[in-house]
Each structure stands twice: as structure tokens, then as C-alpha cells.
N, C-alpha and C. Protein backbone atom coordinates (compact mmCIF):
# COMPACT_ATOMS: atom_id res chain seq x y z
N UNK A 1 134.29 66.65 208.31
CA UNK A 1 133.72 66.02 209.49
C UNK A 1 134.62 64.88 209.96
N UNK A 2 135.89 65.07 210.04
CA UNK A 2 136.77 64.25 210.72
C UNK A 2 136.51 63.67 212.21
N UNK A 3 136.77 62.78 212.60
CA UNK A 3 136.27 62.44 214.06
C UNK A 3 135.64 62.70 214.58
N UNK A 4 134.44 62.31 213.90
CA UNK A 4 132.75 62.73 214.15
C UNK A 4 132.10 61.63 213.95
N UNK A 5 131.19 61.10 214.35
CA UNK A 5 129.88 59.96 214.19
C UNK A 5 128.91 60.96 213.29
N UNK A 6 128.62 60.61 211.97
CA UNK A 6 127.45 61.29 211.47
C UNK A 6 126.04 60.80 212.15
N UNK A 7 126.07 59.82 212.54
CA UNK A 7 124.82 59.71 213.08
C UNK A 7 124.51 60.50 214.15
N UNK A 8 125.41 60.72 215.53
CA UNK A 8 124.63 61.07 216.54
C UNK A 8 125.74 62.46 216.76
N UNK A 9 126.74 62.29 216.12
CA UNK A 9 127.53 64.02 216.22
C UNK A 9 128.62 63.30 217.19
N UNK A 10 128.52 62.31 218.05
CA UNK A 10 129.94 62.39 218.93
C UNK A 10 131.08 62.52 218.61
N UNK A 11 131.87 63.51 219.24
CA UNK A 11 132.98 63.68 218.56
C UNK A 11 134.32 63.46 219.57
N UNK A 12 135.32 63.94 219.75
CA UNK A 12 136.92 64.03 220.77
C UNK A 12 136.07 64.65 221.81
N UNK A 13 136.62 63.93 222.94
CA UNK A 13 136.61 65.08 224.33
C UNK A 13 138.01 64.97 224.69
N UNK A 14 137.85 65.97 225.88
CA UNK A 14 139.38 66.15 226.48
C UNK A 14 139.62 66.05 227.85
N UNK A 15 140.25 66.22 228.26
CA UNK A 15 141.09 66.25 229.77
C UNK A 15 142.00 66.13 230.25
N UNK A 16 142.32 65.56 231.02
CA UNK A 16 143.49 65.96 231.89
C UNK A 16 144.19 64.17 232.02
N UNK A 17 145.35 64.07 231.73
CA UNK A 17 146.37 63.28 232.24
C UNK A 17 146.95 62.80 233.65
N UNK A 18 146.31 62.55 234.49
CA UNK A 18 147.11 62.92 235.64
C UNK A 18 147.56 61.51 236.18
N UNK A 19 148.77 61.99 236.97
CA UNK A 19 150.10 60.89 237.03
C UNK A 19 149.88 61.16 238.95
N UNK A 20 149.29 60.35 239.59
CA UNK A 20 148.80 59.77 241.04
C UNK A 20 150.31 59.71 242.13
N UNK A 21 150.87 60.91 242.67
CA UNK A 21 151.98 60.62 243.30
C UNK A 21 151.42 60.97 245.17
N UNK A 22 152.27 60.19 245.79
CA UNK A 22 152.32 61.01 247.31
C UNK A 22 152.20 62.09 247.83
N UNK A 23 152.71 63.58 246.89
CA UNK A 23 152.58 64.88 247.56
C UNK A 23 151.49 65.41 247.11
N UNK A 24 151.12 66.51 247.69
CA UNK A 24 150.09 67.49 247.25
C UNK A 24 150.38 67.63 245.34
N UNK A 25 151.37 67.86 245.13
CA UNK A 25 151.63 68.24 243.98
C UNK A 25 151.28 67.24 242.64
N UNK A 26 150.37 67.29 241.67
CA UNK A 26 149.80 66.46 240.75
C UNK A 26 150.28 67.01 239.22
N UNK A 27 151.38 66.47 238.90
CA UNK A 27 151.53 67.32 237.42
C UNK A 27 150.32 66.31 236.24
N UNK A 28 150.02 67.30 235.43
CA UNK A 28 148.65 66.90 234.62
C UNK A 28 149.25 67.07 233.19
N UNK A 29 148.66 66.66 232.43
CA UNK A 29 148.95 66.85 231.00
C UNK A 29 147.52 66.58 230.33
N UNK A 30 147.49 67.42 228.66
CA UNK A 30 145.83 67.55 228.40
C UNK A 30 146.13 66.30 227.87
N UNK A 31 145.16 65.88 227.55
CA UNK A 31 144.76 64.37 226.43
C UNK A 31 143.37 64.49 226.09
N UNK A 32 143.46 63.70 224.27
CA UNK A 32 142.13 63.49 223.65
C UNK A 32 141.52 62.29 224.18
N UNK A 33 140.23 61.66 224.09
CA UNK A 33 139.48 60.44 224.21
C UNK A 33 139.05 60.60 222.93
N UNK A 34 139.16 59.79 221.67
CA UNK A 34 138.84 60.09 220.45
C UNK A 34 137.55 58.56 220.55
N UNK A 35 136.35 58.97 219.78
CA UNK A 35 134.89 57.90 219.83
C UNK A 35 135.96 56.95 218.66
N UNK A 36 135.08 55.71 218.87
CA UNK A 36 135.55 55.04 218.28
C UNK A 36 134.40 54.09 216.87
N UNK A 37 135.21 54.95 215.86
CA UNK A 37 134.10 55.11 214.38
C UNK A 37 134.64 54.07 213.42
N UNK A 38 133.60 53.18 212.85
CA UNK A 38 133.48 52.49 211.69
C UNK A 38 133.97 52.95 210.66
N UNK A 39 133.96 52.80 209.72
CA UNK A 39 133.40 53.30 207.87
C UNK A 39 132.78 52.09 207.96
N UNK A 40 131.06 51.91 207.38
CA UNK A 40 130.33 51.17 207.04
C UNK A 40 129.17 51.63 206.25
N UNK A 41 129.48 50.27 205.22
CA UNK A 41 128.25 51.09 204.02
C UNK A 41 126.70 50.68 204.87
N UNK A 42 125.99 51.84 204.62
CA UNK A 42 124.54 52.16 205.60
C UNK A 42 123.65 52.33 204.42
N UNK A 43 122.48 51.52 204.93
CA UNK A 43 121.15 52.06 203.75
C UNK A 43 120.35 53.00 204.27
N UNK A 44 120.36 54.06 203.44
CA UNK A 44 120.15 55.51 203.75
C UNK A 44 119.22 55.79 203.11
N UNK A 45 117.93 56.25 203.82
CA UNK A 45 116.67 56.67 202.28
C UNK A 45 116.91 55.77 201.20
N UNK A 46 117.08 54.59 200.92
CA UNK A 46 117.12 53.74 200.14
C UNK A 46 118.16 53.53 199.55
N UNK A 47 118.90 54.30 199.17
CA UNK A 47 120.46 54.43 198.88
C UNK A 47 121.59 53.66 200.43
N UNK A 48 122.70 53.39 198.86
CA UNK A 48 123.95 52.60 200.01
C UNK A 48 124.78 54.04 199.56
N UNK A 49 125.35 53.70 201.04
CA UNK A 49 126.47 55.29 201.11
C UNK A 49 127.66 54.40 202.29
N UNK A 50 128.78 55.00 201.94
CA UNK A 50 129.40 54.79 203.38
C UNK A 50 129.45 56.05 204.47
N UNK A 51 128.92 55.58 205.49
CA UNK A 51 129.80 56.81 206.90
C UNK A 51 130.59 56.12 207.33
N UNK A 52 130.82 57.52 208.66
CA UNK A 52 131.79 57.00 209.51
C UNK A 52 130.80 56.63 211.20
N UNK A 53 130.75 55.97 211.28
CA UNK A 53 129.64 55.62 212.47
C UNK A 53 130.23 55.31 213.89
N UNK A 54 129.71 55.91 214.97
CA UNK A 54 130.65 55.08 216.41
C UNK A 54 130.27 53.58 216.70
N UNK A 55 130.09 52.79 217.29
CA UNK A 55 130.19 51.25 217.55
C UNK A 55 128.93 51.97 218.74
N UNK A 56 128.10 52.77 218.99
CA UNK A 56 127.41 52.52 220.00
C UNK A 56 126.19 52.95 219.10
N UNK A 57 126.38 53.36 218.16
CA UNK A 57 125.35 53.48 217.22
C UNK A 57 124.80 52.20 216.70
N UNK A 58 125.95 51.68 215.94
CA UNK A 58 125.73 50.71 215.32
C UNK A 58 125.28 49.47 216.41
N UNK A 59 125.50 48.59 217.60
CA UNK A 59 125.04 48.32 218.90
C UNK A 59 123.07 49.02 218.58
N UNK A 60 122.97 49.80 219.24
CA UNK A 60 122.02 50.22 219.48
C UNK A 60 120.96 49.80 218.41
N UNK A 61 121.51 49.87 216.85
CA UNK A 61 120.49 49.88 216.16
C UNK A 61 119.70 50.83 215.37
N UNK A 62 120.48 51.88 215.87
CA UNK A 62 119.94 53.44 214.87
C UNK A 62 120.89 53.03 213.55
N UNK A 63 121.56 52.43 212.79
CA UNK A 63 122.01 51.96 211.80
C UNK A 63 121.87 51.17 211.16
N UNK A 64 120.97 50.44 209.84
CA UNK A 64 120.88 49.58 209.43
C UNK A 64 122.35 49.17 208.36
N UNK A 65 123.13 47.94 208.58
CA UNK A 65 123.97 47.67 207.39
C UNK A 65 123.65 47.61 205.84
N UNK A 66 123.81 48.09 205.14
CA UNK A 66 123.62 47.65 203.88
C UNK A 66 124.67 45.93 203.70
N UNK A 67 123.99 45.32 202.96
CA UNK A 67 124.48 43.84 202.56
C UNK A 67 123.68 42.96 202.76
């Protein structure tokens, strides 16, 4: 589960590169947007564990810290 939020699943999206010129013509290139994930130890069913968590999780509050 590499570049994944276990909490809510977000993972890479993709798209397009594009470079804004004068002509009709737009050359594009693909690119990742990779979420941007913690490692933080979480109290889980009573247990401490570490995930990997996004920063909008943890914000929000669906994550309690262990400590």
C-alpha cells in the first residue's frame, strides 16, 4: 500500500503538464499529484500502530495521535 492514506484510500492522480504558449499548438506531458502522507503512530482499537496518513485526515480529526 505504497502512496496510499490508510485511512480514507487517497492515493496519486494524474494529468497533464501543459506548457501555455501563443499558438493553437499545446505540447502536454503526463504528471503525478502524489497526497501528501505522514507516518504517525495512531491509537487504533486500543492498540498504538504506525500508518501512513494524508494531512487532511489528520486536520479533520478522523485520527487520533497516540502520545
Amino acid at each position: 500500500m505504497a502512496r496510499r492514506c490508510e485511512s480514507c484510500g487517497k492515493g496519486p492522480q494524474t494529468g497533464f503538464n501543459y506548457t501555455f504558449l501563443r499558438s493553437h499548438f499545446n505540447p502536454h506531458n503526463k504528471r503525478r499529484w502524489l497526497p501528501n502522507l505522514q507516518n504517525i503512530r495512531v491509537n487504533a482499537a486500543g492498540q498504538v500502530k504506525r500508518m501512513k496518513v494524508c494531512t487532511t485526515c489528520i486536520k479533520s480529526g478522523k485520527i487520533h495521535k497516540a502520545g
